[in-house]
Protein backbone atom coordinates (compact mmCIF):
# COMPACT_ATOMS: atom_id res chain seq x y z
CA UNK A 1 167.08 -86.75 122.82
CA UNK A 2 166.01 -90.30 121.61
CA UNK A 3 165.58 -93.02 123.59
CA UNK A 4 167.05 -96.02 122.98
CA UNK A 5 164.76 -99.21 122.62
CA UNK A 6 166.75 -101.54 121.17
CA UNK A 7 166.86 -105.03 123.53
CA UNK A 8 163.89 -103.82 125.49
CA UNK A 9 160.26 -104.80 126.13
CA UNK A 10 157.62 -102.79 124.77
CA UNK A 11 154.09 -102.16 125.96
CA UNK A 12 151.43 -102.14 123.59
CA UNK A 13 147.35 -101.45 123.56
CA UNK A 14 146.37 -103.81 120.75
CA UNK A 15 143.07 -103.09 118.99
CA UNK A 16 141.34 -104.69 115.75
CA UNK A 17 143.67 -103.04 112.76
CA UNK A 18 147.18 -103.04 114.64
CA UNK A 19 148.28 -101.52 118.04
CA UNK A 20 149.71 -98.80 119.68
CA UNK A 21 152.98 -98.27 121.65
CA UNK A 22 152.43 -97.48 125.21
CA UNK A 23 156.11 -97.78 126.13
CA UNK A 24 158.74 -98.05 123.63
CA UNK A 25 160.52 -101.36 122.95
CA UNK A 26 161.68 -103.59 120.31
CA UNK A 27 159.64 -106.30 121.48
CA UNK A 28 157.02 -108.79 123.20
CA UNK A 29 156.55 -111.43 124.60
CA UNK A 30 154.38 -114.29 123.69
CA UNK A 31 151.78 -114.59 126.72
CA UNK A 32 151.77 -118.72 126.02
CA UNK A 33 155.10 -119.56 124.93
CA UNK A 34 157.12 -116.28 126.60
CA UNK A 35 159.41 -116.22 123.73
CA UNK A 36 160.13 -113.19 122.10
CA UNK A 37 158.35 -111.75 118.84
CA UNK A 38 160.20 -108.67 117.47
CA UNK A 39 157.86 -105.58 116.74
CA UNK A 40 158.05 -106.28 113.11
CA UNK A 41 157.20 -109.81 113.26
CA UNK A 42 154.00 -109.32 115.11
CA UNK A 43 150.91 -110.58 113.82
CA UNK A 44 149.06 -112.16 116.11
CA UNK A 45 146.98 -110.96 119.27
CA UNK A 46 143.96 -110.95 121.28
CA UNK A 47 142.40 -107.51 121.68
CA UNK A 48 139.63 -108.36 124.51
CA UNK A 49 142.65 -110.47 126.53
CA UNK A 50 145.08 -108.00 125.22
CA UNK A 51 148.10 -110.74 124.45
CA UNK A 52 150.53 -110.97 122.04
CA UNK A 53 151.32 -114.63 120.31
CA UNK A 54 154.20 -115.75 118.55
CA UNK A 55 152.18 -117.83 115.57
CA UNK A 56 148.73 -118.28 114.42
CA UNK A 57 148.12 -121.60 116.27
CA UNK A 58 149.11 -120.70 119.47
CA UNK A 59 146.88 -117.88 119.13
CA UNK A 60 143.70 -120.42 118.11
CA UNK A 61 144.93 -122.93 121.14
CA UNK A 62 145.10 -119.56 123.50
CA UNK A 63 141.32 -118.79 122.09
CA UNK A 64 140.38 -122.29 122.52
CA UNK A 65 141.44 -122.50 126.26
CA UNK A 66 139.73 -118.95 127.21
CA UNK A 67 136.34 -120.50 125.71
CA UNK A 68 136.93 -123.71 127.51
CA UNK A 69 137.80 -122.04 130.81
CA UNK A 70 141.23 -122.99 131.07
């Protein structure tokens, strides 16, 4: 039986060289912005905050904020 994932939220463990479906989905969402980013188009993420991010430079603003506290 498959299950369909199409239109649904996946859960992923990201690590260093990619990541790893936890619970099957199509996509994320971007923990700054909260727009979608479709499995395919993911590039970006934080492995030690575990986040997803839709572009490079909201992932450098995201890093930028953890170091200042924000």
């Amino acid at each position: 039986m498959l299950i369909a994932s199409r239109n649904r939220l996946a859960q992923l463990q990201y690590g260093p060289n990619g990541f790893r479906i936890l619970s099957p989905g199509d996509h994320v969402l971007c923990a700054v912005t909260g727009a979608a980013i479709g499995l395919d188009e993911l590039r970006y993420w934080s492995v030690s905050r575990q986040e997803p991010y839709a572009s490079a430079a909201i992932s450098v603003q995201a890093a930028l904020d953890d170091a200042r506290g924000a």
